[in-house]
N, C-alpha and C. Protein backbone atom coordinates (compact mmCIF):
# COMPACT_ATOMS: atom_id res chain seq x y z
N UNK A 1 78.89 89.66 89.26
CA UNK A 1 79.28 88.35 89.78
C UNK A 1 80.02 87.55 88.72
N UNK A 2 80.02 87.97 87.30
CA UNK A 2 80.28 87.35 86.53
C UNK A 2 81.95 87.28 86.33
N UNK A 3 82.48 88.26 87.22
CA UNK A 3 83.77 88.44 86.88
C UNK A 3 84.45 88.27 88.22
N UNK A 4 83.71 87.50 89.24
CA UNK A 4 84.24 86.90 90.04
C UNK A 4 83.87 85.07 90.19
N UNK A 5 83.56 84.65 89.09
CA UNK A 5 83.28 83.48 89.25
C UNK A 5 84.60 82.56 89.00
N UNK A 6 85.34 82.71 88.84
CA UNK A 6 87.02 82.47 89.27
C UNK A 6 87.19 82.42 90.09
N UNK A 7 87.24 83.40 91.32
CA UNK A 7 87.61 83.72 92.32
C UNK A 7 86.43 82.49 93.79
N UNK A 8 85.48 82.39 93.37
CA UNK A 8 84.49 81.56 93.62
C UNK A 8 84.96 80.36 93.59
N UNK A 9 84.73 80.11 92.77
CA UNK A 9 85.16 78.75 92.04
C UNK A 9 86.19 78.50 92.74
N UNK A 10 87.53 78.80 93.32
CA UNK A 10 88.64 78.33 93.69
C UNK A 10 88.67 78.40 95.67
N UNK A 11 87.57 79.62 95.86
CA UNK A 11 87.43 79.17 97.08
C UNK A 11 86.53 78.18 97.47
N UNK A 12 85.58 77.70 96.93
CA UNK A 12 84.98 76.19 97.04
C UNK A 12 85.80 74.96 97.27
N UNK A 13 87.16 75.16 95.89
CA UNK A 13 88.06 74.32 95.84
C UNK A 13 88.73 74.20 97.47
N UNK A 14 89.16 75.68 97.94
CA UNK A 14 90.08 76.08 98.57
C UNK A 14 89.73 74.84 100.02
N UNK A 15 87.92 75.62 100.28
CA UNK A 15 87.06 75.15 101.09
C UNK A 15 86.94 73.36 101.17
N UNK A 16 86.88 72.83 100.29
CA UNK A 16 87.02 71.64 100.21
C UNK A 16 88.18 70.77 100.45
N UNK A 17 89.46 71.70 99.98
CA UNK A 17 90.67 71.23 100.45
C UNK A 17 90.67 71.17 102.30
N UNK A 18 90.16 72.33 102.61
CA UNK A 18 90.33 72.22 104.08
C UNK A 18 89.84 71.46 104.61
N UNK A 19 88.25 70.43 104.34
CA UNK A 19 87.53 70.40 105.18
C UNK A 19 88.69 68.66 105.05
N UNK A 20 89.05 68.41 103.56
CA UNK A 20 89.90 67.31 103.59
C UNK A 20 91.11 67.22 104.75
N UNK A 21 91.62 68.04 103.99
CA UNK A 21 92.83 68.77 105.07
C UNK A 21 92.36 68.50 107.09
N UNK A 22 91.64 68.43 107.21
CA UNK A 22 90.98 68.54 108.64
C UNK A 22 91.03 66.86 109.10
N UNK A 23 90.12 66.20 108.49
CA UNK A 23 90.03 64.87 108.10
C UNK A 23 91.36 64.38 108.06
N UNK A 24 92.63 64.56 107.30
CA UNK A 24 94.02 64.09 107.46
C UNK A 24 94.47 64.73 108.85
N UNK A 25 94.41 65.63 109.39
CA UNK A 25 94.57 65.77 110.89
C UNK A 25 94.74 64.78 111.83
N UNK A 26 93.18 64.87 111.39
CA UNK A 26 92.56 64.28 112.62
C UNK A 26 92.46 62.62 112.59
N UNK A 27 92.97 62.05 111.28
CA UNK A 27 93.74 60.79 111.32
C UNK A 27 95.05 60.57 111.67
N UNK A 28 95.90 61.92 111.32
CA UNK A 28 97.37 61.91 112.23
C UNK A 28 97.42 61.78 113.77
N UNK A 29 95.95 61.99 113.95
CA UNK A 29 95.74 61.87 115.46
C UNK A 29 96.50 63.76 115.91
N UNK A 30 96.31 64.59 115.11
CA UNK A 30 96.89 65.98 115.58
C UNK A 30 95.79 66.10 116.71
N UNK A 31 94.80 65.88 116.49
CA UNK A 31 93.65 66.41 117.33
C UNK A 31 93.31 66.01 118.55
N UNK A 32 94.16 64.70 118.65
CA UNK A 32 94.10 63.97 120.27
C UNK A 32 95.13 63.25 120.91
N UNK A 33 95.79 62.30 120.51
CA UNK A 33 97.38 61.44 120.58
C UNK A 33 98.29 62.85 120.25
N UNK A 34 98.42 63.01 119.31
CA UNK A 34 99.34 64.16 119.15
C UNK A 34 99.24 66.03 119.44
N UNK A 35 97.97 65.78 120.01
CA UNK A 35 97.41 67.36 119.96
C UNK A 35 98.43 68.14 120.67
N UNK A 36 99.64 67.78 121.19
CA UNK A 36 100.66 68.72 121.94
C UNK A 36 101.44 69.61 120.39
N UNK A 37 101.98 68.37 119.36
CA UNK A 37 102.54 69.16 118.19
C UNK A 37 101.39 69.78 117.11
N UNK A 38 100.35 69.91 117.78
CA UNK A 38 98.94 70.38 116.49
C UNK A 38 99.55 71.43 116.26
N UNK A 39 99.71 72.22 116.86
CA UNK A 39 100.36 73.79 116.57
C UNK A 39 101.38 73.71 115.57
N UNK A 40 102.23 72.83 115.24
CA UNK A 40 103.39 73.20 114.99
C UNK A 40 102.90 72.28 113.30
N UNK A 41 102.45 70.89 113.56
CA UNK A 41 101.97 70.45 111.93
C UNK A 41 101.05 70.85 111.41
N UNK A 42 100.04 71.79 111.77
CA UNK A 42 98.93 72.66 111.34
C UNK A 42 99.61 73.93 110.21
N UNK A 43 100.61 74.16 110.51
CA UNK A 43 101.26 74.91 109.72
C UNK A 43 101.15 74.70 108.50
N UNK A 44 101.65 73.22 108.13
CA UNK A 44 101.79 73.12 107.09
C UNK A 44 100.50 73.41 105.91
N UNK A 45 99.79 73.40 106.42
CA UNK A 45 98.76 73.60 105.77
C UNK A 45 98.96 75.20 104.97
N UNK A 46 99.59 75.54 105.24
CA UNK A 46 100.21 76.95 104.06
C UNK A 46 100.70 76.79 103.24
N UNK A 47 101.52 75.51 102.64
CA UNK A 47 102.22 75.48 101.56
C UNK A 47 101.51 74.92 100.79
N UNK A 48 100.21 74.20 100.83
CA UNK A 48 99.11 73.94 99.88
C UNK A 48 98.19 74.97 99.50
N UNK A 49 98.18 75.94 100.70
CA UNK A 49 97.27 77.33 100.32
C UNK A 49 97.92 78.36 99.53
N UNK A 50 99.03 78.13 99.67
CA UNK A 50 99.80 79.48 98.59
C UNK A 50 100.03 78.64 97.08
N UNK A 51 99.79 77.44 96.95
CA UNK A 51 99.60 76.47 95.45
C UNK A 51 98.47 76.96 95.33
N UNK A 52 97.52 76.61 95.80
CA UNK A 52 95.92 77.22 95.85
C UNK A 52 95.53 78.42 95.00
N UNK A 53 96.27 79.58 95.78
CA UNK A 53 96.25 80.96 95.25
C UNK A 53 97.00 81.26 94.32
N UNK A 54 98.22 80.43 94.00
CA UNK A 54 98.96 80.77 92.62
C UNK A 54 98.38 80.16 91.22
N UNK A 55 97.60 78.62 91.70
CA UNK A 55 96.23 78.53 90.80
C UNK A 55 95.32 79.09 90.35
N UNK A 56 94.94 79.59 91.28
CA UNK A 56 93.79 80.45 91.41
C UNK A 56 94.15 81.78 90.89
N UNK A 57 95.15 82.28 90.81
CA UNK A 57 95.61 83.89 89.89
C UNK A 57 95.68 83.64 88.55
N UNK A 58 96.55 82.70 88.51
CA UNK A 58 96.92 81.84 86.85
C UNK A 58 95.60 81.58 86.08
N UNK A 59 94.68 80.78 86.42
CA UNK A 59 93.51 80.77 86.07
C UNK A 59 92.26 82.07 85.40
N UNK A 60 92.77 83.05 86.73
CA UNK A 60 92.68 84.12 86.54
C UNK A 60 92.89 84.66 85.23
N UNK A 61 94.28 84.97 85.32
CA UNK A 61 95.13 85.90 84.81
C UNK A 61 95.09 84.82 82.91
N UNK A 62 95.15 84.00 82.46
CA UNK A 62 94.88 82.80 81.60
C UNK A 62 93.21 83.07 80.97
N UNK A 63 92.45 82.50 81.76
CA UNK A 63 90.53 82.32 81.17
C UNK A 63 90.18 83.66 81.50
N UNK A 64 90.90 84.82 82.28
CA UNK A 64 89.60 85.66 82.43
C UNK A 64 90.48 86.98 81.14
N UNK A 65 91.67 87.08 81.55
CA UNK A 65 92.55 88.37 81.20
C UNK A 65 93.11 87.86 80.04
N UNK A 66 93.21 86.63 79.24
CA UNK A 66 93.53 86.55 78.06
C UNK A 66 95.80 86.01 78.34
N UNK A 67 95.52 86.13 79.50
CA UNK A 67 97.03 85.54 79.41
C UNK A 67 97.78 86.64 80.33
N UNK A 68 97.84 88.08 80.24
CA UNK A 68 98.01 89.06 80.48
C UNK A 68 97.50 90.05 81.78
N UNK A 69 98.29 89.82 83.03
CA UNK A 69 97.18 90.43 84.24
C UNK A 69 98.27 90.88 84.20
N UNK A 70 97.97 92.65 85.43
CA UNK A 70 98.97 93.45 86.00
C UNK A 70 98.99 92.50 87.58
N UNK A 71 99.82 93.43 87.89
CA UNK A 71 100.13 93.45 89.80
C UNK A 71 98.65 93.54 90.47
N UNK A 72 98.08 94.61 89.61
CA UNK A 72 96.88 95.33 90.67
C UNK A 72 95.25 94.22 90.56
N UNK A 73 95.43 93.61 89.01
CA UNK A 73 94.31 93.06 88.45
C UNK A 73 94.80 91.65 89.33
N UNK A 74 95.78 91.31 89.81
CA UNK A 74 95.80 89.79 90.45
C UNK A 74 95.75 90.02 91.67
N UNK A 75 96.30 91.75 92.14
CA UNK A 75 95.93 91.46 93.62
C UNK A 75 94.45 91.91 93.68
N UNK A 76 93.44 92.08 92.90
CA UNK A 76 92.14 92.93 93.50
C UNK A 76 91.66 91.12 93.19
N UNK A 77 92.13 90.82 92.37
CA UNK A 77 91.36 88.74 92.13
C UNK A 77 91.74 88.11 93.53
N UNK A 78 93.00 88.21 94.14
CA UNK A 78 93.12 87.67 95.23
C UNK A 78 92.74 88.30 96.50
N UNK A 79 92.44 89.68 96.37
CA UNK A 79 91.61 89.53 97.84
C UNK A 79 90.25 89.69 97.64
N UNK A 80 89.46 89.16 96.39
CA UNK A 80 87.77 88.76 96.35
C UNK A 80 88.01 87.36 96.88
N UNK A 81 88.96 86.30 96.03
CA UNK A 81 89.08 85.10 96.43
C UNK A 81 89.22 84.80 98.14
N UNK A 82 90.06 85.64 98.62
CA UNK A 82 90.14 86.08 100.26
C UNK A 82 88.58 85.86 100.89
N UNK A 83 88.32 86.74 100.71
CA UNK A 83 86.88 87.83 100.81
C UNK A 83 85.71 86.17 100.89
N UNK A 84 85.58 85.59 100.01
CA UNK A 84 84.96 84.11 99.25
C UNK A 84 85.74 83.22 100.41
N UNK A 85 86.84 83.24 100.72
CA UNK A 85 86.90 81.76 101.64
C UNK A 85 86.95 82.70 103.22
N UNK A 86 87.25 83.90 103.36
CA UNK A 86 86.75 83.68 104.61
C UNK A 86 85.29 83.25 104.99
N UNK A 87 84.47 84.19 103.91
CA UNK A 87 83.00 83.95 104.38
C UNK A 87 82.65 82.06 104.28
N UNK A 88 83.13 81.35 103.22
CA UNK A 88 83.04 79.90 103.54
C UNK A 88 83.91 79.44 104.84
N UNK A 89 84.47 79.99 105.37
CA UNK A 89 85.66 79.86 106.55
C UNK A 89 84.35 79.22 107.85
N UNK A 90 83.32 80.15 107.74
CA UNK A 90 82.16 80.24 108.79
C UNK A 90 81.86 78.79 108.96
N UNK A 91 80.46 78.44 107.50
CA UNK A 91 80.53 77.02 107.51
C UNK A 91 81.30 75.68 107.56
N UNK A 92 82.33 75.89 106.88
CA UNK A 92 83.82 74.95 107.24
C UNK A 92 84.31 74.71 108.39
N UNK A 93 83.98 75.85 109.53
CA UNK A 93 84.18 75.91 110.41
C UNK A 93 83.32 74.94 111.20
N UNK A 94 81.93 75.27 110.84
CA UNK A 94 81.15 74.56 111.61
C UNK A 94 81.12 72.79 111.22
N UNK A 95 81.32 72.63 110.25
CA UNK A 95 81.24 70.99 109.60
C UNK A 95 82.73 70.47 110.12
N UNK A 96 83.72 71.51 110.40
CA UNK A 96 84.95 70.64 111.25
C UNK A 96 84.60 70.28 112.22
N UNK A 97 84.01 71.56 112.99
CA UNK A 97 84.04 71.03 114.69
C UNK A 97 82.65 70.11 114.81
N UNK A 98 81.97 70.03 114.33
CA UNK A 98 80.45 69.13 114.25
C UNK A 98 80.83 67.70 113.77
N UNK A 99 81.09 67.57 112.94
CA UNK A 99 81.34 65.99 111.72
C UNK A 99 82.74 65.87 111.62
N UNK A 100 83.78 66.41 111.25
CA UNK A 100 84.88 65.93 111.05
C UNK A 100 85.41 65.70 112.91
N UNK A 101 85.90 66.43 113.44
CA UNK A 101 86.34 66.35 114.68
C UNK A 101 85.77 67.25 115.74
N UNK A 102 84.85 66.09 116.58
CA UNK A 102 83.75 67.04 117.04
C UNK A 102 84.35 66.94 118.72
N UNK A 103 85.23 65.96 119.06
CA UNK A 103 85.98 65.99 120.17
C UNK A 103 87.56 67.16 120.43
N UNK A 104 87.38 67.65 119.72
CA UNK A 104 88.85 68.67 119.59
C UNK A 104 88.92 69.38 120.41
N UNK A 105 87.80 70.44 120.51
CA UNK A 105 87.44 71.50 121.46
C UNK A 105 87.88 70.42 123.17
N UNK A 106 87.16 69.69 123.05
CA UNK A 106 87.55 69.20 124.42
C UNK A 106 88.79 68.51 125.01
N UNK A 107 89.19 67.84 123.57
CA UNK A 107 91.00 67.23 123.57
C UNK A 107 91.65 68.68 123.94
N UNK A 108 91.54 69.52 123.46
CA UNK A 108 92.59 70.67 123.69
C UNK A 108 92.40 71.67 124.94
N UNK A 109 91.38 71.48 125.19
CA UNK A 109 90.30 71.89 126.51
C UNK A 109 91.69 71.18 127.60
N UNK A 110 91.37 69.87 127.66
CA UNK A 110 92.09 68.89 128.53
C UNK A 110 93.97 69.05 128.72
N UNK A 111 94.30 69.54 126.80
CA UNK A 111 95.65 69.44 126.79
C UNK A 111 96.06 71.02 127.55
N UNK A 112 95.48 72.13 127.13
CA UNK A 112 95.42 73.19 127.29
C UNK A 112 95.96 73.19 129.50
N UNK A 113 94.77 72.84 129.74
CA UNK A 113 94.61 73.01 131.15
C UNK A 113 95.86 71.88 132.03
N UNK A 114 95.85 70.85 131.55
CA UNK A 114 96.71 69.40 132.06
C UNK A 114 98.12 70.29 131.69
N UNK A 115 98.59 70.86 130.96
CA UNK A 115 100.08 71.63 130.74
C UNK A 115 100.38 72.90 131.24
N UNK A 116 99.12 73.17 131.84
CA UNK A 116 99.70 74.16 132.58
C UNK A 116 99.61 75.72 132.11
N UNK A 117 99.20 75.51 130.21
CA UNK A 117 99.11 76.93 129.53
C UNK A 117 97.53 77.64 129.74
N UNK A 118 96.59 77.25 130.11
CA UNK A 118 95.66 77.65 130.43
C UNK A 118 95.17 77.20 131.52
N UNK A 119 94.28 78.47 132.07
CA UNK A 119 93.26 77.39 133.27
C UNK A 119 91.70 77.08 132.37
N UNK A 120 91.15 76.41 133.49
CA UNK A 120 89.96 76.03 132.29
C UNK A 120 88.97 76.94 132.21
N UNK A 121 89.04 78.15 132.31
CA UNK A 121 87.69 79.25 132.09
C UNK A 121 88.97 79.79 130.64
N UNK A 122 89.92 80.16 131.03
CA UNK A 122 90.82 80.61 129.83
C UNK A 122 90.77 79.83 128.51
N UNK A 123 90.96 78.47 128.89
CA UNK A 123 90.82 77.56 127.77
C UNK A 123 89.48 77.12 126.99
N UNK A 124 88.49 77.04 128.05
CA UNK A 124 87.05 76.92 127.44
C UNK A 124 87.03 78.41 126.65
N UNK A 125 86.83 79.61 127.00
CA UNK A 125 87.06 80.39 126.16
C UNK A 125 87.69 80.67 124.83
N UNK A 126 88.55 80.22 125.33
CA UNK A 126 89.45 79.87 123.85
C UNK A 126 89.15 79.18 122.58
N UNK A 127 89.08 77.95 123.39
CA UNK A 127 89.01 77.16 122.10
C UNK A 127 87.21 76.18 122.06
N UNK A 128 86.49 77.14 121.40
CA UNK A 128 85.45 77.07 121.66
C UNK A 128 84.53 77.31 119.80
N UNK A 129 83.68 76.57 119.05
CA UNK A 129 83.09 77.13 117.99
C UNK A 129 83.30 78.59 117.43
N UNK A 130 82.47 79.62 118.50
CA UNK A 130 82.48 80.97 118.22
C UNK A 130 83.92 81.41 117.72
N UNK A 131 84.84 80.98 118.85
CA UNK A 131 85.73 81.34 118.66
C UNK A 131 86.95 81.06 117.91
N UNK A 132 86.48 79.98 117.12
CA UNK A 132 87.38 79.61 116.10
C UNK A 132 86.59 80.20 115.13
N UNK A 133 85.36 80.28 114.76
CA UNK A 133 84.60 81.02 113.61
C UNK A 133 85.15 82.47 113.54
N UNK A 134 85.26 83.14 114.49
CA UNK A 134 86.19 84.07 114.46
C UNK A 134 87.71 83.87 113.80
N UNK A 135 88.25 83.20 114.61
CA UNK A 135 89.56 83.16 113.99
C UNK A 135 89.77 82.33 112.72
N UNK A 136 89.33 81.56 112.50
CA UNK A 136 89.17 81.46 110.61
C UNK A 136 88.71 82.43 110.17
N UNK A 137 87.85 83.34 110.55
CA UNK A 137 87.74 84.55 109.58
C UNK A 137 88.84 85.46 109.16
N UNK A 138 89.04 86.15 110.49
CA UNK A 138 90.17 86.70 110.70
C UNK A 138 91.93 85.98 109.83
N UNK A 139 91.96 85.04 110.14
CA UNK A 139 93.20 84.33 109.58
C UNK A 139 92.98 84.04 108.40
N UNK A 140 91.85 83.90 107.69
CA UNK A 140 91.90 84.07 106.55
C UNK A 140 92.07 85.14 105.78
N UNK A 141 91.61 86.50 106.35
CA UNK A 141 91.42 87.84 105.40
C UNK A 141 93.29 88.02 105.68
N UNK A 142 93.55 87.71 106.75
CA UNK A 142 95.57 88.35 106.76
C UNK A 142 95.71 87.73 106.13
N UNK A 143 96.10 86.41 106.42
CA UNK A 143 96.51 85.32 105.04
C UNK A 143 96.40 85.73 104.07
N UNK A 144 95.05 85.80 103.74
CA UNK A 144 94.62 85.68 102.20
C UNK A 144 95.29 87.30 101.87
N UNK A 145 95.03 88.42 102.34
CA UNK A 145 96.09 89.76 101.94
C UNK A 145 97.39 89.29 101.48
N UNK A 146 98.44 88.85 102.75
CA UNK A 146 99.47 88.69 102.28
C UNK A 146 99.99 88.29 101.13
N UNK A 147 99.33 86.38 100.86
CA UNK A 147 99.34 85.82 100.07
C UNK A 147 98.71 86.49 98.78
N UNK A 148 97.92 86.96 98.62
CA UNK A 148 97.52 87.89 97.37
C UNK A 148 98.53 88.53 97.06
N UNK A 149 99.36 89.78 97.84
CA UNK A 149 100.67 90.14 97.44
C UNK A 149 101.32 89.61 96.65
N UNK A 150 102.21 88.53 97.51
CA UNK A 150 102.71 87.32 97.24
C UNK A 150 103.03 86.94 95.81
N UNK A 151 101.48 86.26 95.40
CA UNK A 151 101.57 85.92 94.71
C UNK A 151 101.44 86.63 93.29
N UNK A 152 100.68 87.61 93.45
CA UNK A 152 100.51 88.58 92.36
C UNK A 152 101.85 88.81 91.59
N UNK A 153 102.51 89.34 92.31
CA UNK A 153 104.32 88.83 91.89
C UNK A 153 104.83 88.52 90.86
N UNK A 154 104.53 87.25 91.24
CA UNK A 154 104.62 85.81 90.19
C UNK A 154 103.50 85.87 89.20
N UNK A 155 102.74 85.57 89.08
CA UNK A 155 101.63 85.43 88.17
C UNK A 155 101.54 86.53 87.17
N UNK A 156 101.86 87.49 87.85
CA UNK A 156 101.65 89.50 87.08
C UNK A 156 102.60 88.92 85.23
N UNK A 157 102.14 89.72 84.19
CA UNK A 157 102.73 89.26 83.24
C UNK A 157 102.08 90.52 81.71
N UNK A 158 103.01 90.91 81.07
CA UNK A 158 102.64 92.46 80.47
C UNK A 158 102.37 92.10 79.33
């Protein structure tokens, strides 16, 4: 564990950014006034996660490797770090839809069905706890792969 406490450490960070990140949402009103463009400004939330992970390698690659990481030593750091925020993905999950925005499921329930893209057994299904605990998992381990790539890249240094 001792040689993933880097990798730890930055998904806490990561985790904390989101639950912030959620909270600015859901004051943009993405989650209810605006929940038609949620899809499309939710995005952005990637260009703070790939800062995240290029922190988080550097740090790495700096306090743990002495200055000096390969390709392989930043991508095996970035998909433990992966590995670390999906499993926080679970609880984050649950403190969004509970405390931060506990009306969402049903704003999108409403937007979902009122537009015509779902009916409401499709949409309750959908967008439902379980099923976002799922898909933060899931969207985190691709993400977090890619972005490990990614960034390894950059950070890698001989």
């Amino acid at each position: 564990m001792k040689n993933c406490r880097l990798e730890f450490k930055w998904a806490v960070i990561y985790t904390l950014f989101l639950l912030v990140w959620m909270v600015f949402e859901r004051l943009m009103g993405w989650h209810d006034v605006h929940i038609a463009k949620h899809h499309l400004y939710t995005l952005l939330i990637y260009l703070p996660t790939a800062l995240l992970y290029y922190l988080a390698l550097t740090d790495k690659r700096n306090n743990f490797y002495g200055g000096i990481i390969s390709f392989k030593q930043a991508f095996l750091s970035g998909l433990v770090l992966t590995i670390f925020i999906a499993v926080l993905a679970i609880p984050a999950q649950y403190v969004i839809s509970t405390y931060i925005t506990p009306l969402y499921f049903e704003n999108v329930i409403t937007y979902a069905v009122q537009s015509g893209k779902a009916t409401p057994e499709e949409a309750a299904s959908f967008f439902n706890l379980q099923s976002y605990m799922i898909q933060a998992v899931a969207g985190s381990l691709a993400f977090g792969l890619v972005l490990s790539a990614l960034i390894s890249i950059f950070v890698r240094r001989k």
